[in-house]
Protein backbone atom coordinates (compact mmCIF):
# COMPACT_ATOMS: atom_id res chain seq x y z
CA UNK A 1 -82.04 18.37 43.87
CA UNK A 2 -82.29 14.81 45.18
CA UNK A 3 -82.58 13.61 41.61
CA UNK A 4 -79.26 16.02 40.90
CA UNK A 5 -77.59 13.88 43.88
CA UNK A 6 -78.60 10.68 42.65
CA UNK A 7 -77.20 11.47 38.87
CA UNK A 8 -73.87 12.88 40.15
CA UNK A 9 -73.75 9.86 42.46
CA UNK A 10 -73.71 7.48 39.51
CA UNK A 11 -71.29 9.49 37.62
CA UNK A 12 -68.65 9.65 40.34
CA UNK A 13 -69.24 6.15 40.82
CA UNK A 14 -68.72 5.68 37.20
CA UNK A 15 -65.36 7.87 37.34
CA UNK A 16 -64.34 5.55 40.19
CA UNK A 17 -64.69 2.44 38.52
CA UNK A 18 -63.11 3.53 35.42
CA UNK A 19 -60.28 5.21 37.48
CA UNK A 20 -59.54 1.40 39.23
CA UNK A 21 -60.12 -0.44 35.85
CA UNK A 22 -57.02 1.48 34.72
CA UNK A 23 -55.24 1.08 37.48
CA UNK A 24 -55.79 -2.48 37.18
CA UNK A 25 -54.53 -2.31 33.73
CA UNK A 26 -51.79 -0.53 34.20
CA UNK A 27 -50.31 -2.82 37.03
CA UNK A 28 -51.22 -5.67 34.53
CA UNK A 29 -48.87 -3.89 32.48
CA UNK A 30 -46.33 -3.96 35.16
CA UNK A 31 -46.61 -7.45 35.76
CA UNK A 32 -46.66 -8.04 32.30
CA UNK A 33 -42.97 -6.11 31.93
CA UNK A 34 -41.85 -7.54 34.60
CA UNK A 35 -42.22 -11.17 33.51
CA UNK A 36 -40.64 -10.09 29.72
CA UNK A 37 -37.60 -8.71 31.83
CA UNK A 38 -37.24 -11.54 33.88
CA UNK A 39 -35.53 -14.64 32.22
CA UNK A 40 -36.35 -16.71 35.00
CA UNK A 41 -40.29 -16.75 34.32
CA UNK A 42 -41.93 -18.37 31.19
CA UNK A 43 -44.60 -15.94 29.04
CA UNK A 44 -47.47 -16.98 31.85
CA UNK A 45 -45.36 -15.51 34.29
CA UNK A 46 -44.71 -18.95 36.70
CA UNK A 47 -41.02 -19.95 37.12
CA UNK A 48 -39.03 -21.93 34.83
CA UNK A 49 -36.12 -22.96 38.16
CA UNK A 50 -37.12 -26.51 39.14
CA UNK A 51 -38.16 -27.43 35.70
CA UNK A 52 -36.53 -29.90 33.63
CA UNK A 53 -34.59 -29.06 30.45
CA UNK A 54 -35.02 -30.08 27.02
CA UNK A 55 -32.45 -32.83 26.11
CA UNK A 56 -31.28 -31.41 22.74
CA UNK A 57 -29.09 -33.08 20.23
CA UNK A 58 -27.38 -30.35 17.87
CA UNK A 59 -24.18 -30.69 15.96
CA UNK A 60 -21.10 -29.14 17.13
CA UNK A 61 -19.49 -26.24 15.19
CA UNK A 62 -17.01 -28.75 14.75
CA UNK A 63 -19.81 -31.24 13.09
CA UNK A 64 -20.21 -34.02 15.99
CA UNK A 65 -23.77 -34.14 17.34
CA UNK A 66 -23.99 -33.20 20.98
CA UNK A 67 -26.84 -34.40 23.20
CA UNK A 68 -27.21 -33.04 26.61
CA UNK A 69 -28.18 -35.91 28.77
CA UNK A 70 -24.99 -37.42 27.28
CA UNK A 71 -22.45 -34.78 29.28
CA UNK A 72 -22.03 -36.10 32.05
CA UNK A 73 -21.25 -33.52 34.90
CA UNK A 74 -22.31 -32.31 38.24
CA UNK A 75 -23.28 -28.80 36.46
CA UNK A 76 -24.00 -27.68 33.35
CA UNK A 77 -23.93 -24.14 32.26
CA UNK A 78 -25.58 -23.30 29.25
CA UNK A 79 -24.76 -19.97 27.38
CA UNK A 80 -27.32 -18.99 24.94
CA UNK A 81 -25.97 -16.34 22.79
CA UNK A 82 -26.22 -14.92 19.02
CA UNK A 83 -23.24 -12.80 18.01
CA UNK A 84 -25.52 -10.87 16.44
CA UNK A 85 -26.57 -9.40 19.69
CA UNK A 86 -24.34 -10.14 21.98
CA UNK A 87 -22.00 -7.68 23.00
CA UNK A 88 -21.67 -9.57 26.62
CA UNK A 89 -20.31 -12.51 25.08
CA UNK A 90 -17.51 -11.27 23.31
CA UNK A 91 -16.58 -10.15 26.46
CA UNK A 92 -18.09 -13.25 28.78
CA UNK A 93 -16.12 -16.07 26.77
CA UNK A 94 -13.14 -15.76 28.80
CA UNK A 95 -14.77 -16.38 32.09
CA UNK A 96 -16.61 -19.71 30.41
CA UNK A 97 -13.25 -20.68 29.04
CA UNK A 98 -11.74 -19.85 32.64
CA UNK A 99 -14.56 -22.08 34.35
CA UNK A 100 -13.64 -24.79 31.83
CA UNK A 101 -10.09 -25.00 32.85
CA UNK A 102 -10.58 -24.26 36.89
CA UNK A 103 -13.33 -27.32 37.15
CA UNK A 104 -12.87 -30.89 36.80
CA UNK A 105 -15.40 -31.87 33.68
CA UNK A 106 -17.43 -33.74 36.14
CA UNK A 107 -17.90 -31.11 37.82
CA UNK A 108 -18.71 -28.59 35.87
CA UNK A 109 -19.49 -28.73 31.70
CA UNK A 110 -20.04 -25.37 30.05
CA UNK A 111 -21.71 -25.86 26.28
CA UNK A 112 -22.32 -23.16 24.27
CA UNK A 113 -25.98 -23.01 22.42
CA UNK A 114 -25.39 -20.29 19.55
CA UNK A 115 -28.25 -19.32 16.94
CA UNK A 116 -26.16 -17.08 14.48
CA UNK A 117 -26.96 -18.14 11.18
CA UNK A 118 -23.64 -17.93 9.93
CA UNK A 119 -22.09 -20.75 10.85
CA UNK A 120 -18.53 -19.80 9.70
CA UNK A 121 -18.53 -16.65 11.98
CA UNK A 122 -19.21 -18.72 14.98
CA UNK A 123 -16.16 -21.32 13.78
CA UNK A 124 -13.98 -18.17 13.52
CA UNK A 125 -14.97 -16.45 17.29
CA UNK A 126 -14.37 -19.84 18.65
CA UNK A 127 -10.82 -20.37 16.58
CA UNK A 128 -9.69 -17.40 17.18
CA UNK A 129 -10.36 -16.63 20.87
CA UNK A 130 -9.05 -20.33 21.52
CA UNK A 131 -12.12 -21.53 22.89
CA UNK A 132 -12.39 -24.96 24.26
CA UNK A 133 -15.48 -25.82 25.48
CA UNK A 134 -18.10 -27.20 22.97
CA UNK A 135 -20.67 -24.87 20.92
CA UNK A 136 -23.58 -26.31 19.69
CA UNK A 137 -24.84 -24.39 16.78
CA UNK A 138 -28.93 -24.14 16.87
CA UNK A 139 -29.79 -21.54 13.86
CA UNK A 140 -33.81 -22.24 13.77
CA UNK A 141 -33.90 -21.39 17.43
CA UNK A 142 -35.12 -24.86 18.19
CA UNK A 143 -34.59 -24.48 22.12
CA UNK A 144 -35.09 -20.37 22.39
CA UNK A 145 -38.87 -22.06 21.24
CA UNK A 146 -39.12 -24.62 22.99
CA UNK A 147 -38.17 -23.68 26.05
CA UNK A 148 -39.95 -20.51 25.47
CA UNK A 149 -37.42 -18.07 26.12
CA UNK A 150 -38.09 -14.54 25.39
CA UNK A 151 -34.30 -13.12 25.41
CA UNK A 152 -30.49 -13.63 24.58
CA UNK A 153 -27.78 -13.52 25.81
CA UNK A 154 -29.04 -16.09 28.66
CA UNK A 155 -26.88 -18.22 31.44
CA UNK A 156 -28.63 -21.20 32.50
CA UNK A 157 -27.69 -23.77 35.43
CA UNK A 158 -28.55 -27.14 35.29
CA UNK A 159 -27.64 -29.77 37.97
CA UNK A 160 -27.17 -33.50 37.12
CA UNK A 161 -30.41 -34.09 36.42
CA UNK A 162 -30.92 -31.54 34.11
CA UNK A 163 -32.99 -29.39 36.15
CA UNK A 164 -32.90 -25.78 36.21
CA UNK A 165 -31.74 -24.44 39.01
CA UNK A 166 -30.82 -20.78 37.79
CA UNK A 167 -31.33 -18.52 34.82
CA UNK A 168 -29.58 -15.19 34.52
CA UNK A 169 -29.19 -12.36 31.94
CA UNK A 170 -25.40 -12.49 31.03
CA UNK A 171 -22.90 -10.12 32.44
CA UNK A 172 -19.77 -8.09 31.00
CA UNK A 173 -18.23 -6.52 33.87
CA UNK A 174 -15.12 -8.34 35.64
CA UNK A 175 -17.21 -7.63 39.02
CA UNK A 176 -20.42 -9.32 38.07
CA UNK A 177 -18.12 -12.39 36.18
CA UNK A 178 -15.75 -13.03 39.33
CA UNK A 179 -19.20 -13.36 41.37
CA UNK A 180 -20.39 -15.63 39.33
CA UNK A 181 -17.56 -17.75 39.41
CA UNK A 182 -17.37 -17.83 43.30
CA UNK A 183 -21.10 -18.80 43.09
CA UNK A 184 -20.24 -21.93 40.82
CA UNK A 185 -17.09 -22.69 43.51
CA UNK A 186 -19.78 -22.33 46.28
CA UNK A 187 -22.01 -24.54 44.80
CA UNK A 188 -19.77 -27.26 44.25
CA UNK A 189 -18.25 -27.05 47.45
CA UNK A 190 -21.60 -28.03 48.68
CA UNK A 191 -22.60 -30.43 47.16
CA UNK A 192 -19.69 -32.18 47.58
């Protein structure tokens, strides 16, 4: 009977340990989905805000080369997007183009980063919904790679140094825009 104990003993200790090591797996999986749904942490899961930005030269869609630590502003929002899949920004290019005419440039420079391989599509959304602020055209995904980001459509904010100080998903809804707007004001405001 003792021996009977002693067997079952192992055996529910067995069960017990298997039970955690899948419970430790699955809240690896957690974290794991967590950091691929989170634009502001890089594939090892530590955060990409205080980190410094590539400085990228890529051409215009208009053909001029564009390097970043060349614009000189306060702010710079970047909008990584593909038309492919980007139903946000055929909706979001009216706030960018908004923030472009409501800041002074030296405030605030929005450049658009797009990785459609058709280059002609991106001339004709930009023609055609009278867009003014540059769009840099990156088709081999140059800074999705180096940077290591995992999604698109992304908004990033860097400050005068070219430091990251925030990384969002982009939004469609007038709600979530107008927010985002009063958060650039905000920011401005104080640092001025």
């Amino acid at each position: 009977m003792g021996c009977a104990c002693a067997i079952l003993g192992s055996w529910g200790l067995f069960l017990l340990k298997e039970r955690t090591d899948s419970l430790r797996s699955i809240s690896n999986l957690r974290n794991y989905a967590n950091i691929l749904n989170n634009p502001i942490l890089k594939p090892d899961g530590t955060s990409m805000l205080g980190q410094p930005f590539i400085d990228f030269t890529l051409s215009e869609i208009g053909g001029d080369p564009l390097r970043l630590s060349d614009v000189r502003s306060f702010y710079k929002i970047l909008v990584l997007f593909d038309l492919d899949d980007c139903n946000s920004c055929l909706l979001e290019y009216r706030m960018w183009s908004e923030i472009t005419r409501r800041f002074k440039s030296e405030d605030v420079a929005v450049i658009g980063i797009c990785t459609t391989l058709n280059r002609e599509r991106i001339i004709n959304f930009k023609q055609t919904r009278n867009i003014t602020f540059p769009i840099v055209w990156d088709p081999d995904r140059m800074i999705t790679k180096e940077m290591k980001f995992r999604t698109s459509p992304l908004r990033i904010l860097l400050n005068d140094a070219d430091v990251i100080e925030d990384i969002s998903l982009t939004v469609s809804t007038p709600d979530n825009q107008r927010d985002y707007v009063d958060y650039l004001e905000k920011k401005i405001k104080k640092a001025s």
